[in-house]
C-alpha atoms as a PDB file:
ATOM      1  CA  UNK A   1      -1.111  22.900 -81.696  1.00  0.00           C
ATOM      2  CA  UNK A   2       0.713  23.490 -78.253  1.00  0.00           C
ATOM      3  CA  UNK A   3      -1.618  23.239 -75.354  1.00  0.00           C
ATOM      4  CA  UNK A   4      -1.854  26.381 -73.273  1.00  0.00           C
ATOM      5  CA  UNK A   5      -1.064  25.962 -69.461  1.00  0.00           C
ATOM      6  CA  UNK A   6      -3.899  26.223 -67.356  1.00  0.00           C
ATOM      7  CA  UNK A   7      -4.682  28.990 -65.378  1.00  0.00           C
ATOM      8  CA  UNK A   8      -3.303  28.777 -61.533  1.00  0.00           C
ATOM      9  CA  UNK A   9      -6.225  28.560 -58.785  1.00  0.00           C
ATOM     10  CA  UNK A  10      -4.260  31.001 -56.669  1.00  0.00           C
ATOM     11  CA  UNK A  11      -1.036  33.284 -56.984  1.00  0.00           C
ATOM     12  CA  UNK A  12       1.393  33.880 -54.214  1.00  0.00           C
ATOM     13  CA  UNK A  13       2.852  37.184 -53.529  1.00  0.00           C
ATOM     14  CA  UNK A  14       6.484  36.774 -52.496  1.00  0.00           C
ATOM     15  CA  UNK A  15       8.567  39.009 -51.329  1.00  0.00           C
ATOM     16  CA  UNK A  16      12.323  37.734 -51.754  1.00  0.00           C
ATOM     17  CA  UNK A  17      15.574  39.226 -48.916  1.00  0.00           C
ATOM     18  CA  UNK A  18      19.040  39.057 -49.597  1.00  0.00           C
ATOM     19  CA  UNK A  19      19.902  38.432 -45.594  1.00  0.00           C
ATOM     20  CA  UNK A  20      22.418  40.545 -44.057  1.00  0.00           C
ATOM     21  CA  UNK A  21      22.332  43.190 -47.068  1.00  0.00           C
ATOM     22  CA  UNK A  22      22.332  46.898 -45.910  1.00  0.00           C
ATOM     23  CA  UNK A  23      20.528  48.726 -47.028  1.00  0.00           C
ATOM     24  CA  UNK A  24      18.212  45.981 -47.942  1.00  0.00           C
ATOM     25  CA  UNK A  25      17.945  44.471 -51.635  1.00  0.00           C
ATOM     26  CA  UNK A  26      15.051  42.616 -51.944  1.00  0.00           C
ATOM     27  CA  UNK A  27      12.234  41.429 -54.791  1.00  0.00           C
ATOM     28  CA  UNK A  28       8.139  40.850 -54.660  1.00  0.00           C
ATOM     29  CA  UNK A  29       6.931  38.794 -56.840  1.00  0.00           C
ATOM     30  CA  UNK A  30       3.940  36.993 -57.797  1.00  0.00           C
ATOM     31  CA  UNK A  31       4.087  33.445 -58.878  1.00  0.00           C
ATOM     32  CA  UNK A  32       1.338  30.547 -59.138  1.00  0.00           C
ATOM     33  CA  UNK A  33       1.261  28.161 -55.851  1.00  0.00           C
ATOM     34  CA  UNK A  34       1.992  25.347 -57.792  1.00  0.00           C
ATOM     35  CA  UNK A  35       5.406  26.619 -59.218  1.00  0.00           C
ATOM     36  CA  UNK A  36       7.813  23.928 -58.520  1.00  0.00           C
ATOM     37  CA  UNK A  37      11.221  24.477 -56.524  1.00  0.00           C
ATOM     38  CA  UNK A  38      12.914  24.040 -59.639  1.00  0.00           C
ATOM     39  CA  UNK A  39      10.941  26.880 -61.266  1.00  0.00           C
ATOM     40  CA  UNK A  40      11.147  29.340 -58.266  1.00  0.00           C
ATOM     41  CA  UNK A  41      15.039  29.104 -58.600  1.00  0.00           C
ATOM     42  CA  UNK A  42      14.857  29.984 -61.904  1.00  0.00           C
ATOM     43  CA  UNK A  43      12.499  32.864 -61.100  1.00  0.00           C
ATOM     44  CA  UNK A  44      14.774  33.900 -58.462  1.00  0.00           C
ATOM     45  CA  UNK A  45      18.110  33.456 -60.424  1.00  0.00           C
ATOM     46  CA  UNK A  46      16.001  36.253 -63.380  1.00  0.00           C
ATOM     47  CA  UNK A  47      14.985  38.510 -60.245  1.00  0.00           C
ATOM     48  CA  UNK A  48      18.166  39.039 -59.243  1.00  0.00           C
ATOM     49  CA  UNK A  49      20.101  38.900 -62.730  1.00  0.00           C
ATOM     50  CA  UNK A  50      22.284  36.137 -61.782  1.00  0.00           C
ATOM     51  CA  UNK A  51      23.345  33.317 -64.532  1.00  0.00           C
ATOM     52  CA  UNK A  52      22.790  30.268 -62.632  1.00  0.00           C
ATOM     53  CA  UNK A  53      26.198  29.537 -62.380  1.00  0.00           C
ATOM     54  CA  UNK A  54      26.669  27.779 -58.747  1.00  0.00           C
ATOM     55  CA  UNK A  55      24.979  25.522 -56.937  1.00  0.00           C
ATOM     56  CA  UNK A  56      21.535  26.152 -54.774  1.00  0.00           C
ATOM     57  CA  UNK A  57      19.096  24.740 -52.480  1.00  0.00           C
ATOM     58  CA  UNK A  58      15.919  25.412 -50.348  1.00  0.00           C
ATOM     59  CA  UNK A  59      15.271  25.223 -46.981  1.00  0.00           C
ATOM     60  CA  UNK A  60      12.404  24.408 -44.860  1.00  0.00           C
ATOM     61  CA  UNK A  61      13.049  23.326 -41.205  1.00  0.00           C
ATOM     62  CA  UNK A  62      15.478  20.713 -41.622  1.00  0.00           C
ATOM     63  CA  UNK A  63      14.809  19.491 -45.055  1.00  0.00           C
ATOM     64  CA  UNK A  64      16.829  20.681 -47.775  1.00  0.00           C
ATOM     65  CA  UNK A  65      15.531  20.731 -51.706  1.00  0.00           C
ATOM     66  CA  UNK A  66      17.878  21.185 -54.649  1.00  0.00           C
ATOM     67  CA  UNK A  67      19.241  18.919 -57.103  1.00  0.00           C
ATOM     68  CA  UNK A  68      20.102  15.543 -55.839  1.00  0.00           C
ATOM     69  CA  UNK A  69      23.940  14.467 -56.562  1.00  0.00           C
ATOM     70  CA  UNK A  70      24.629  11.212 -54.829  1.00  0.00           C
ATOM     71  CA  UNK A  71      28.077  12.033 -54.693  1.00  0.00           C
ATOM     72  CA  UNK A  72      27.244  15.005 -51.913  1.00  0.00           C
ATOM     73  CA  UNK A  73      27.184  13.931 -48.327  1.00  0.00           C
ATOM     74  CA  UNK A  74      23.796  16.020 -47.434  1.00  0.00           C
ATOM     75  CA  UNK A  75      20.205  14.031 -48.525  1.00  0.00           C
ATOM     76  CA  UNK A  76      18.450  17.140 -50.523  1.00  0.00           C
ATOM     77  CA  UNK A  77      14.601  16.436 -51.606  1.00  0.00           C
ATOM     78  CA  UNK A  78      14.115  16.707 -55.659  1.00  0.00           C
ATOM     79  CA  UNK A  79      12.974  19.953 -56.016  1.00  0.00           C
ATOM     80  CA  UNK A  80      11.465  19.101 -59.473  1.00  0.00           C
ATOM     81  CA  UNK A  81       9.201  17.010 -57.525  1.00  0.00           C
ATOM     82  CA  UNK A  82       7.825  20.061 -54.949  1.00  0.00           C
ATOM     83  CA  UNK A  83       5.477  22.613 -55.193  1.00  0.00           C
ATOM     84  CA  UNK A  84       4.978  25.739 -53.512  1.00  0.00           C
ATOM     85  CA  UNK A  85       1.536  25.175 -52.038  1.00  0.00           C
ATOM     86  CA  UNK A  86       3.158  21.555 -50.881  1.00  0.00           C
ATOM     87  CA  UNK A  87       5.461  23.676 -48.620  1.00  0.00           C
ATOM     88  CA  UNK A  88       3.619  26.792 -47.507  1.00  0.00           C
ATOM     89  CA  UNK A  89       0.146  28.712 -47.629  1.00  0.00           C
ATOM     90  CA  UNK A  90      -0.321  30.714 -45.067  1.00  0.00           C
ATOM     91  CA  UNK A  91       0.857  34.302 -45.468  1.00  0.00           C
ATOM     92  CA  UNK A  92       3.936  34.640 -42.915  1.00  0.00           C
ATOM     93  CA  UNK A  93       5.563  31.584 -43.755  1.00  0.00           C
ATOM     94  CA  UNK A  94       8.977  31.308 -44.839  1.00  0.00           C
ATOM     95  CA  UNK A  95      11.542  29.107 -46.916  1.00  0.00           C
ATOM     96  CA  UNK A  96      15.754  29.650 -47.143  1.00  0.00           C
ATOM     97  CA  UNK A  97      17.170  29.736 -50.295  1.00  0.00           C
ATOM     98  CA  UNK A  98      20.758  29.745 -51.000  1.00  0.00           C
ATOM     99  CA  UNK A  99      22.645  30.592 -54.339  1.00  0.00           C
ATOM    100  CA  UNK A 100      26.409  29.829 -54.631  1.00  0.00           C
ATOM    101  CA  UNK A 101      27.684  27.824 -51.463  1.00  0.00           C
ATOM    102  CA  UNK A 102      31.004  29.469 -51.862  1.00  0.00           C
ATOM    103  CA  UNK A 103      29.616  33.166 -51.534  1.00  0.00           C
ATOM    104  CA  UNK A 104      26.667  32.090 -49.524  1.00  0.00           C
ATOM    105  CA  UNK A 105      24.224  34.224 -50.821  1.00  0.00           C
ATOM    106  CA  UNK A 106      21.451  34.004 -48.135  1.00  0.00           C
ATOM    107  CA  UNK A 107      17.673  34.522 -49.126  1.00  0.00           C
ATOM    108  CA  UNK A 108      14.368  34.697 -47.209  1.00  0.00           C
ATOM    109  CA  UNK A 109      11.408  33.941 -49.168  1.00  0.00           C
ATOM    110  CA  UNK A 110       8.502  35.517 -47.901  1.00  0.00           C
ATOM    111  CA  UNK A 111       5.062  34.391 -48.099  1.00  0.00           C
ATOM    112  CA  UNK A 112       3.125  37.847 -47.981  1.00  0.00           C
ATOM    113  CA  UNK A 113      -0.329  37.083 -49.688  1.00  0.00           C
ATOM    114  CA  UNK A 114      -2.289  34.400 -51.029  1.00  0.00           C
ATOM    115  CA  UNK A 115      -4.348  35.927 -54.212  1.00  0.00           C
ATOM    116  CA  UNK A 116      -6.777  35.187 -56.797  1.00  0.00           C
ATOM    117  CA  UNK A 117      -5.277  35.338 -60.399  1.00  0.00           C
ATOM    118  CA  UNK A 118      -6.326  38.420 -62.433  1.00  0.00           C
ATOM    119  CA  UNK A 119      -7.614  37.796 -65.746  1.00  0.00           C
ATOM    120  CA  UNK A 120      -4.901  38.560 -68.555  1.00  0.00           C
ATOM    121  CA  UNK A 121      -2.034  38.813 -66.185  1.00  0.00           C
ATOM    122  CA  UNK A 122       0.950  36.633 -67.394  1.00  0.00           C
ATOM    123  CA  UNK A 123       2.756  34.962 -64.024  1.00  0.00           C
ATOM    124  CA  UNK A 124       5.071  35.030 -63.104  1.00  0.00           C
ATOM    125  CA  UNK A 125       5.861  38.918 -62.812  1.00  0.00           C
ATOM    126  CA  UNK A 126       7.721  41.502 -60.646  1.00  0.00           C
ATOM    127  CA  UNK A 127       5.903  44.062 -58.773  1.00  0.00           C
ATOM    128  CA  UNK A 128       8.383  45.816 -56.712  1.00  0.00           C
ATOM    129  CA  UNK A 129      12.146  45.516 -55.527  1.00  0.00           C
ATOM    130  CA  UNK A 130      15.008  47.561 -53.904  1.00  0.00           C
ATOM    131  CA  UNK A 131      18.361  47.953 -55.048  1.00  0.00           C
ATOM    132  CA  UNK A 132      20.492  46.298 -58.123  1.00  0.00           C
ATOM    133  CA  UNK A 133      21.565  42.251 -57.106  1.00  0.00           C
ATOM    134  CA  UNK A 134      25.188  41.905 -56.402  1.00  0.00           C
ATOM    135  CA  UNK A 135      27.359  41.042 -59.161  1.00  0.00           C
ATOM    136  CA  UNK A 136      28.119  37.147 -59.357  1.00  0.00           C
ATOM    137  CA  UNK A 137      31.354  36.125 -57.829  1.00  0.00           C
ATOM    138  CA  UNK A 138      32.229  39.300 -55.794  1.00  0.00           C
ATOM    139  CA  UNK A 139      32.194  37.398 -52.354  1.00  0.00           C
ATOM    140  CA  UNK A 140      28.844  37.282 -50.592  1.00  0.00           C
ATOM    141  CA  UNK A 141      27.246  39.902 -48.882  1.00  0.00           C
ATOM    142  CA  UNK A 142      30.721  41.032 -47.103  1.00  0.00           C
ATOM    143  CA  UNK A 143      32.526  40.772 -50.582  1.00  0.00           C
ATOM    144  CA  UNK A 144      29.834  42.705 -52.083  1.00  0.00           C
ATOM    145  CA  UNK A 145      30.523  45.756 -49.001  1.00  0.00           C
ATOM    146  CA  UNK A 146      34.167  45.485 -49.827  1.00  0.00           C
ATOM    147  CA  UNK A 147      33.345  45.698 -53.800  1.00  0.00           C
ATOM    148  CA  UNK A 148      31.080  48.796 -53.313  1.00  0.00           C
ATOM    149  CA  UNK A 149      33.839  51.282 -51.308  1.00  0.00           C
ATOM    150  CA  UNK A 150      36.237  50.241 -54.053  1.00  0.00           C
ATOM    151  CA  UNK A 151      33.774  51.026 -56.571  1.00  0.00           C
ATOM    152  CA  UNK A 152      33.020  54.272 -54.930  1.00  0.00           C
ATOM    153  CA  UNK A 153      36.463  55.487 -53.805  1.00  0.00           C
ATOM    154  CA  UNK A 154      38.465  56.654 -57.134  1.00  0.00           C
ATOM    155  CA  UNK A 155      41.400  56.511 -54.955  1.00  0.00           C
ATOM    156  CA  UNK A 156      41.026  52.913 -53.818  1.00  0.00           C
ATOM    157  CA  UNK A 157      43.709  50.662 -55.170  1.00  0.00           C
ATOM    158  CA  UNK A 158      40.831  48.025 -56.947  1.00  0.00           C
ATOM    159  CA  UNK A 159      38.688  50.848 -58.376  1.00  0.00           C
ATOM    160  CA  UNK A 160      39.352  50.828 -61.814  1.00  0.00           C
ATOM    161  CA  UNK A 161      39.998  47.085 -61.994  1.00  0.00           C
ATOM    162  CA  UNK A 162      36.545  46.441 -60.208  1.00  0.00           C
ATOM    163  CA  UNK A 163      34.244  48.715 -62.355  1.00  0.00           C
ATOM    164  CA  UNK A 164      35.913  47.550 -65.374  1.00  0.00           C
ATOM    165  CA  UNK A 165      35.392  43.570 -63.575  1.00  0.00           C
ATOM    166  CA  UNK A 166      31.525  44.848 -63.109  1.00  0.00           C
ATOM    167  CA  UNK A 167      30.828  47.146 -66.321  1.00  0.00           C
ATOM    168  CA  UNK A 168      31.557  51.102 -65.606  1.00  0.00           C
ATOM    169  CA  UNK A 169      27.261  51.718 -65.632  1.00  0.00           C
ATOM    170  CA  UNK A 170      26.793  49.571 -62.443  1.00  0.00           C
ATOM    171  CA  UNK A 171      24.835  51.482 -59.690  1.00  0.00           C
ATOM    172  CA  UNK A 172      24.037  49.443 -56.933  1.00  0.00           C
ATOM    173  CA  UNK A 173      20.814  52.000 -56.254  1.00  0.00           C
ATOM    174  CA  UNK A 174      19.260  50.902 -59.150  1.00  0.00           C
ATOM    175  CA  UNK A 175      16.013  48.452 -59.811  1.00  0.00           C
ATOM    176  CA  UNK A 176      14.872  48.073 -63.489  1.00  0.00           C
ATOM    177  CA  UNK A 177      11.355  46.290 -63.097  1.00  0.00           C
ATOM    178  CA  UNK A 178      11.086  46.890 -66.972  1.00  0.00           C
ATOM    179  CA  UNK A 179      14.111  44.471 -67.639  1.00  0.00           C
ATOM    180  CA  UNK A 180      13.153  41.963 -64.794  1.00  0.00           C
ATOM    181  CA  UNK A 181       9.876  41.320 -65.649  1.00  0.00           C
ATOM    182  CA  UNK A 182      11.478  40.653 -69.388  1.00  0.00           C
ATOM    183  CA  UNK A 183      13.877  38.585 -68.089  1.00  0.00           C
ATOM    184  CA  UNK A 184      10.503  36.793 -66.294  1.00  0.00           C
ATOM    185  CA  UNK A 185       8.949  36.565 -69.784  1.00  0.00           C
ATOM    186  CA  UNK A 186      12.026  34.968 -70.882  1.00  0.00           C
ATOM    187  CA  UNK A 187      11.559  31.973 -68.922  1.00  0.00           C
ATOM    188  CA  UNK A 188       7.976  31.625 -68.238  1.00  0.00           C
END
């Protein structure tokens, strides 16, 4: 019989940035404080419907977490080995997280609340958000600008090429909690 996970002691409420993006697309999620690193990138990688394609880490201070590689000239921390509550509690503080080194997608990861779990509430889970995630692979947060007049302009030279490249329904207004919070499920 498979052993059910214990129940967390306390939840935090998150509330994930995509730096620089204007207007701002962001997540708030609640996870338990001992989620490790590894975990919260996969959480993060579902929040913002991204496939986990490029490399990542974490950053707090100076200290970077990610997947070790001894073949990369920058010491990163095992972040199988850390959890949440080992890094922050206190509502206010803050780690860097950073999908895709090529595109540089910048995140700050908010520590907004600390909170007791409520009974029959499955964690992790989405609560609120702004705006659909970038596609993967359009160029970072200026790519992404660049993408979104082409998309919008019929008369731009890329238009039809890029919202075939992204799927003709793309909006970048809209935030399905419904299919987030599945794609939560999914993993938890």
């Amino acid at each position: 019989m498979p052993r059910r996970a214990a129940a967390p002691n306390h939840i935090y409420q998150l509330k994930i940035s995509l730096r620089d993006s204007k207007p701002p697309i962001w997540r708030r999620i609640e996870v338990a404080d001992t989620t490790t690193l590894a975990q919260l990138h996969q959480i993060v990688q579902a929040i913002m419907g991204w496939y986990d394609y490029h490399l990542h880490q974490f950053e707090l201070g100076q200290v970077s977490y990610g997947v070790p590689d001894p073949d990369y000239f920058h010491e990163v921390r095992d972040e199988r080995r850390f959890k949440l509550n080992q890094l922050i509690s206190e509502p206010k503080q803050k780690l860097s997280y950073e999908y895709d080194f090529g595109d540089s997608w910048d995140h700050t990861i908010l520590l907004e609340k600390v909170l007791a779990p409520k009974p029959g509430v499955v964690y992790p889970r989405c609560t609120a958000g702004r705006r659909a995630c970038p596609p993967e692979d359009v160029g970072g947060i200026w790519g992404y600008e660049a993408f979104l007049e082409a998309i919008s302009d019929p008369a731009h030279p890329q238009h039809a090429e890029l919202r075939e490249w992204a799927g003709d329904e793309f909006d970048p207004e809209v935030f399905d909690l419904a299919a987030i919070n599945a794609a939560l499920q999914a993993i938890a």
